[in-house]
N, C-alpha and C. Protein backbone atom coordinates (compact mmCIF):
# COMPACT_ATOMS: atom_id res chain seq x y z
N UNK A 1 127.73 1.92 -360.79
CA UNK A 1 128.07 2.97 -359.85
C UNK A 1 127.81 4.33 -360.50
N UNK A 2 126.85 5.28 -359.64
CA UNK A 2 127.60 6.63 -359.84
C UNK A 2 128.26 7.52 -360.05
N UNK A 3 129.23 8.18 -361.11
CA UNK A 3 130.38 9.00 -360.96
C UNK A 3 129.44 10.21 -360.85
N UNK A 4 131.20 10.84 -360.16
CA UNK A 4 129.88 12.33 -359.99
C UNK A 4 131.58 13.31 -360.13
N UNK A 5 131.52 13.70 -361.30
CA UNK A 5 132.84 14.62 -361.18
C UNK A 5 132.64 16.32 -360.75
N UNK A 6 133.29 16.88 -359.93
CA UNK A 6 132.42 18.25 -359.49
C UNK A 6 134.04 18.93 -359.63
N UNK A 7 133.56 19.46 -360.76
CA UNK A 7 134.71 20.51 -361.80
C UNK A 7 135.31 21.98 -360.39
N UNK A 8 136.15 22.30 -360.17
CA UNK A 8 136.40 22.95 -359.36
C UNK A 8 137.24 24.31 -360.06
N UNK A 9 137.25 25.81 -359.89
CA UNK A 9 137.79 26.99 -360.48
C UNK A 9 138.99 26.88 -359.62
N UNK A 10 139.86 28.47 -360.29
CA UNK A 10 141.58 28.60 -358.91
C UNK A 10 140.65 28.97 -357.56
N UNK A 11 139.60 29.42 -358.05
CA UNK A 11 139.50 29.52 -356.23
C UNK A 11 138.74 28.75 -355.83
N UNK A 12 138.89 27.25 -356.26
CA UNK A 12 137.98 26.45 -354.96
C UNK A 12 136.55 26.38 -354.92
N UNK A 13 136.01 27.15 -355.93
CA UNK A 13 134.70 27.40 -356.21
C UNK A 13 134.02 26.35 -357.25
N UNK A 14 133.11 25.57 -357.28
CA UNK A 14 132.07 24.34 -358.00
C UNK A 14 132.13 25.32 -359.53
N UNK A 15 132.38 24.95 -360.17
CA UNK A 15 132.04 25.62 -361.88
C UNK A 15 131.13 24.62 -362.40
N UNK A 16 131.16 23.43 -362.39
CA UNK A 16 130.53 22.27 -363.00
C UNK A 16 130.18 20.96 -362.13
N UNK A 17 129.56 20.26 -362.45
CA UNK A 17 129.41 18.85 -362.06
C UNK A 17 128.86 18.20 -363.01
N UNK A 18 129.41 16.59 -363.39
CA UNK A 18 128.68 15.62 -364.20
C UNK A 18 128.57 14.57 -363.45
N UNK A 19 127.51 14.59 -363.96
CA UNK A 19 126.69 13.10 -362.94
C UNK A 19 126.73 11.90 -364.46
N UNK A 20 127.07 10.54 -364.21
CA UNK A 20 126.72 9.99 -365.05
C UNK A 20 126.69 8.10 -364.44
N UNK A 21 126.07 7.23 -364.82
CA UNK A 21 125.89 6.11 -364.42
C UNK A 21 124.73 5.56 -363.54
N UNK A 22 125.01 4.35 -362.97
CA UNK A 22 123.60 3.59 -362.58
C UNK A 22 124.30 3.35 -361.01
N UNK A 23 123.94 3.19 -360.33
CA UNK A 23 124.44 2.50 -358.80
C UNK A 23 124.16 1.36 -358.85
N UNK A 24 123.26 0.89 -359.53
CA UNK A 24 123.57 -0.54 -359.07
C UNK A 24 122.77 -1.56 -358.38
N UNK A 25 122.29 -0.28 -357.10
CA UNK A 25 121.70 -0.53 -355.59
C UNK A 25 120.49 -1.77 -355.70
N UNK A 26 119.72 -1.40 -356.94
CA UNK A 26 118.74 -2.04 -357.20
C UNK A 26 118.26 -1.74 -358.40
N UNK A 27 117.44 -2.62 -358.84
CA UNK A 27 116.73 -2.21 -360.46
C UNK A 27 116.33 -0.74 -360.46
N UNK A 28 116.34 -0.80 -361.97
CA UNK A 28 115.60 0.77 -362.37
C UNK A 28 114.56 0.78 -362.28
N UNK A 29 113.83 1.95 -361.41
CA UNK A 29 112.43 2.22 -360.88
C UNK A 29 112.43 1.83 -359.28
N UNK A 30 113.22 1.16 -359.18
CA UNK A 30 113.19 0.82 -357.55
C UNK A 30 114.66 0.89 -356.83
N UNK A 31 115.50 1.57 -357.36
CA UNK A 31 117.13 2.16 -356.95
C UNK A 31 116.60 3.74 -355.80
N UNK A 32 116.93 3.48 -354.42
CA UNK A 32 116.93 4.43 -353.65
C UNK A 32 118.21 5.34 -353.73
N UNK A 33 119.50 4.69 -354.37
CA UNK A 33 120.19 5.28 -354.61
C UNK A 33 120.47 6.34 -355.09
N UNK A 34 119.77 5.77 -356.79
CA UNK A 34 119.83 6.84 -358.10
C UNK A 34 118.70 7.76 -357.88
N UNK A 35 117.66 7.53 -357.00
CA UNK A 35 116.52 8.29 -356.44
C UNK A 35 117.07 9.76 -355.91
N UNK A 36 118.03 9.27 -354.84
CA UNK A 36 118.55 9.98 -353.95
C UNK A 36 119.16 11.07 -354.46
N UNK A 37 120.17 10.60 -355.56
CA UNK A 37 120.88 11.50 -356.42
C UNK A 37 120.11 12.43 -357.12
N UNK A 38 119.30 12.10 -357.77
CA UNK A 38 118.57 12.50 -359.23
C UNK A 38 117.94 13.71 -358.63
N UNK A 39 117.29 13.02 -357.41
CA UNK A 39 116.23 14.38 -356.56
C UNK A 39 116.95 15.37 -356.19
N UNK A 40 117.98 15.00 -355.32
CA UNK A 40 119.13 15.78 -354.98
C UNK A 40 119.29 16.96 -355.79
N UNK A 41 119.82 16.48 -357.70
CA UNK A 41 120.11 17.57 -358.43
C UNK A 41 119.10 17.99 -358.64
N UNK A 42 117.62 17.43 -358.93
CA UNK A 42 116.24 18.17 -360.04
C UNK A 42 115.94 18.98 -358.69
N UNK A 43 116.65 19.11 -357.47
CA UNK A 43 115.72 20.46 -356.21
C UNK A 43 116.58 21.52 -356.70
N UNK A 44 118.10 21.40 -356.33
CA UNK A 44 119.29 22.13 -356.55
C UNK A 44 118.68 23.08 -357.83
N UNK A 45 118.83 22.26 -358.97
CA UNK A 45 118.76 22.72 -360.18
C UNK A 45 116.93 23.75 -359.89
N UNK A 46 116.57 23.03 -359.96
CA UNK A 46 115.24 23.90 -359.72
C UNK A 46 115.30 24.94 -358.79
N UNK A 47 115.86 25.14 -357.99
CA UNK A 47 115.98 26.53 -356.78
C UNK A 47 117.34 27.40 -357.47
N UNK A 48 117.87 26.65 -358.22
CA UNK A 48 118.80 27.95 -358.87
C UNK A 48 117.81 28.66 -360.49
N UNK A 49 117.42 27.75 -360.36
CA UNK A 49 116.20 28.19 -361.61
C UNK A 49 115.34 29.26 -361.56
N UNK A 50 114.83 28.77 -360.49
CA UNK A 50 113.32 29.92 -359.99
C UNK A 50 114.08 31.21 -359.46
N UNK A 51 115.71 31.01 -358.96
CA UNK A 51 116.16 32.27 -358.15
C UNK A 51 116.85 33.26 -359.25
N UNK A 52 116.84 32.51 -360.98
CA UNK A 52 116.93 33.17 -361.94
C UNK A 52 118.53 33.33 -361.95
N UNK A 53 119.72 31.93 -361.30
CA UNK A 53 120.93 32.33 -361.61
C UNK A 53 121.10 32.13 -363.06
N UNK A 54 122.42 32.24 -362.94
CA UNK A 54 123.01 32.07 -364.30
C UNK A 54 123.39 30.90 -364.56
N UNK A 55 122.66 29.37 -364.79
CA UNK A 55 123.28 28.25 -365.06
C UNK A 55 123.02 27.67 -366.36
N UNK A 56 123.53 26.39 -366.81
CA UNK A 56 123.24 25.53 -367.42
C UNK A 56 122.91 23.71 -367.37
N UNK A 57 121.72 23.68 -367.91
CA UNK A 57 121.93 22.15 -366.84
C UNK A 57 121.50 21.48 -368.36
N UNK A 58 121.95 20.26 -368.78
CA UNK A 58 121.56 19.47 -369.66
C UNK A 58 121.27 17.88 -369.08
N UNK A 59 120.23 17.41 -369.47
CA UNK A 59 120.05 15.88 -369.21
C UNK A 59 119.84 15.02 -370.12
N UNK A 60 120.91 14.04 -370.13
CA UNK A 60 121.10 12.63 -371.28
C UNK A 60 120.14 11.81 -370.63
N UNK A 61 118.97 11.48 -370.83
CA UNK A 61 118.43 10.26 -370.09
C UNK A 61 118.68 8.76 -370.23
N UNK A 62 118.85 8.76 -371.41
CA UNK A 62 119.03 7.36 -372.54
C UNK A 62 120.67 7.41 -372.19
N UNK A 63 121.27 8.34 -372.01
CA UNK A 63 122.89 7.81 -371.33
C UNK A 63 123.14 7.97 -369.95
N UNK A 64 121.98 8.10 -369.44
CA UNK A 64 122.07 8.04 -368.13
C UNK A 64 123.08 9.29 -367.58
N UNK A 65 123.17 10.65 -368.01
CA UNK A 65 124.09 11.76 -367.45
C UNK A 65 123.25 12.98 -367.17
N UNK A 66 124.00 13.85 -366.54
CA UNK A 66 123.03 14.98 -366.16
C UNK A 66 125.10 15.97 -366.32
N UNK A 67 124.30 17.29 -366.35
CA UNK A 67 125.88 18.56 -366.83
C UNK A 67 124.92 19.55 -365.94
N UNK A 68 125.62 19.72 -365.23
CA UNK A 68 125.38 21.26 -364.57
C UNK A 68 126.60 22.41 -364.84
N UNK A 69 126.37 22.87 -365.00
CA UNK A 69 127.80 24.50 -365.28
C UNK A 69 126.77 25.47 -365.09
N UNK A 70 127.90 26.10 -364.26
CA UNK A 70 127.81 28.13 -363.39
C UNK A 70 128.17 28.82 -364.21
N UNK A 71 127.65 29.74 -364.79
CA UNK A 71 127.53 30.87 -365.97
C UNK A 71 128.84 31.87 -364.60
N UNK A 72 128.16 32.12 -363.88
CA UNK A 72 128.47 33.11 -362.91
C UNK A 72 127.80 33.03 -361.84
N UNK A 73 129.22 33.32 -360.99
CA UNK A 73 129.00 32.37 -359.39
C UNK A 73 128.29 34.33 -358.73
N UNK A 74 127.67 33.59 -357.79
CA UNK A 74 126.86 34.70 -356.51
C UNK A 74 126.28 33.83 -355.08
N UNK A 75 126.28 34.74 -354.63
CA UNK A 75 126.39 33.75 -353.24
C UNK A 75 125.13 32.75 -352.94
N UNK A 76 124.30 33.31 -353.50
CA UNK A 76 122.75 32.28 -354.17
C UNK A 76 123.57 30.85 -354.44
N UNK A 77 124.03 31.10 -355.64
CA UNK A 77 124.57 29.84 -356.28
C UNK A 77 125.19 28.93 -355.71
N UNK A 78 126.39 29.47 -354.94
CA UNK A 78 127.72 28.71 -354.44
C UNK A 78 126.57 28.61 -352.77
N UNK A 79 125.83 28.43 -351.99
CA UNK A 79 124.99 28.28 -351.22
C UNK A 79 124.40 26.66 -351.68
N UNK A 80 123.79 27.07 -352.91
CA UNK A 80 123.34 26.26 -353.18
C UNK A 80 123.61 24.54 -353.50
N UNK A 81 125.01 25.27 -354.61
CA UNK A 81 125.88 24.35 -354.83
C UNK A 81 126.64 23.51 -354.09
N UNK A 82 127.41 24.33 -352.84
CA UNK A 82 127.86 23.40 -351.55
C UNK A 82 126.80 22.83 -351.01
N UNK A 83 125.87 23.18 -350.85
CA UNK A 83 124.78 21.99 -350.16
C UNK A 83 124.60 20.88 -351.15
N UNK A 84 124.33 20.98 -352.56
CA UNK A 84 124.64 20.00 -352.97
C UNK A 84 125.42 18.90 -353.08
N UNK A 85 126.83 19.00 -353.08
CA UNK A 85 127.74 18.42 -352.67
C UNK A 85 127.82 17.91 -351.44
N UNK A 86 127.57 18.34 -350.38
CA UNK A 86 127.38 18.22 -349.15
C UNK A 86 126.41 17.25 -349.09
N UNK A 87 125.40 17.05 -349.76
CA UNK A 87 124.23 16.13 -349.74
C UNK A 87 124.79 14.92 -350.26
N UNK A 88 125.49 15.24 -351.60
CA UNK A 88 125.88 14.09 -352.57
C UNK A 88 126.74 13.32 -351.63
N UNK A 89 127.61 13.77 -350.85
CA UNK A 89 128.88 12.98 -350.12
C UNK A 89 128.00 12.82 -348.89
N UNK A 90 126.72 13.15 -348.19
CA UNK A 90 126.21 12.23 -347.47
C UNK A 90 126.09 10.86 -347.74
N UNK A 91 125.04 10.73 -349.23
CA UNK A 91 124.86 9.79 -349.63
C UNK A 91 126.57 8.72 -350.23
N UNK A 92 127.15 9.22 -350.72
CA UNK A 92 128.13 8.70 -350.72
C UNK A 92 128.98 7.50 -349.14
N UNK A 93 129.01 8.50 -348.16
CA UNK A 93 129.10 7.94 -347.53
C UNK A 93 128.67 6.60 -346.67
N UNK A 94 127.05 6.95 -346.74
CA UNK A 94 125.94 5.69 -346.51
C UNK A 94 126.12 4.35 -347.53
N UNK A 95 126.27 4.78 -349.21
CA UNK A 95 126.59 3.93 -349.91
C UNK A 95 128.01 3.86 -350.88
N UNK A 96 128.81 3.76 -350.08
CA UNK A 96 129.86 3.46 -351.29
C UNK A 96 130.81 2.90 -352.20
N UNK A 97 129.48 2.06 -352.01
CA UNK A 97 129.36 0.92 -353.36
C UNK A 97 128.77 1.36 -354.76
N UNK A 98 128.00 2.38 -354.64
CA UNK A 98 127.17 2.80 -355.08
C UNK A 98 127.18 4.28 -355.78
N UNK A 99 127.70 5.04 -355.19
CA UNK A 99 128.01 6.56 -355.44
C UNK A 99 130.09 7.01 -355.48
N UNK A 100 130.16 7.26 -356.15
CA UNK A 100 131.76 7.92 -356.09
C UNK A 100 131.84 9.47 -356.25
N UNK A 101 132.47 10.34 -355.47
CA UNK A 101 132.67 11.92 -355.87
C UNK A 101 133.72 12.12 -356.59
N UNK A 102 134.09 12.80 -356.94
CA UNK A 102 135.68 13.11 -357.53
C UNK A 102 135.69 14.71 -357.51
N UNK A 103 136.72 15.02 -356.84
CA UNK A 103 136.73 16.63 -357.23
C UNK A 103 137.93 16.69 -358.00
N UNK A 104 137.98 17.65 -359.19
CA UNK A 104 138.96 17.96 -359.92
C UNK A 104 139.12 19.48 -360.58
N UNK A 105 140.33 20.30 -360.34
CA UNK A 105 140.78 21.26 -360.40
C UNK A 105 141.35 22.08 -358.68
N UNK A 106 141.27 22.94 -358.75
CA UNK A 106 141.27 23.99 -357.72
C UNK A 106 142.63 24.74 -357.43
């Protein structure tokens, strides 16, 4: 399965997310699941990139994790970021066997 912990500030605002694990769905190379996810973050991450926010993103491949953290939130970002989430708990919903969210803080 998927964990997907999405770190939350006092105001309710995304500071972080860690993605880490396998779904499961199907072998590696042919998981629509982990597809779903992975693309999900490498657009996100890439459109906060090119729009020159302030983030950090690290990827474990060999441990299977991905770290996103907000340097500093702007409405670019937190745009961005709720759609992410918003995407992630689509897929969640379709599979959830497969994907788990967790929000923690706020």
């Amino acid at each position: 399965m998927i964990k997907v912990d999405v770190y939350l500030n006092k105001n309710f605002k995304i500071k972080s997310l860690k993605l880490s694990g396998h779904s499961g769905y199907d072998e590696i190379g042919k998981d629509i699941v982990c597809s779903a996810v992975s693309t999900t973050m490498y657009v996100s991450v890439g459109l906060l990139e090119k729009a020159g926010c302030d983030i950090n993103f690290i990827e474990h491949p060999k441990s299977v994790k991905m770290q996103l953290s907000i340097n500093k939130h702007d409405q670019l970002t937190e745009l961005v970021l709720e759609n992410l989430v918003e995407t992630l708990e689509g897929i969640e919903i379709q599979y959830p066997d497969n994907l788990k969210i967790i929000k923690i803080g706020g």
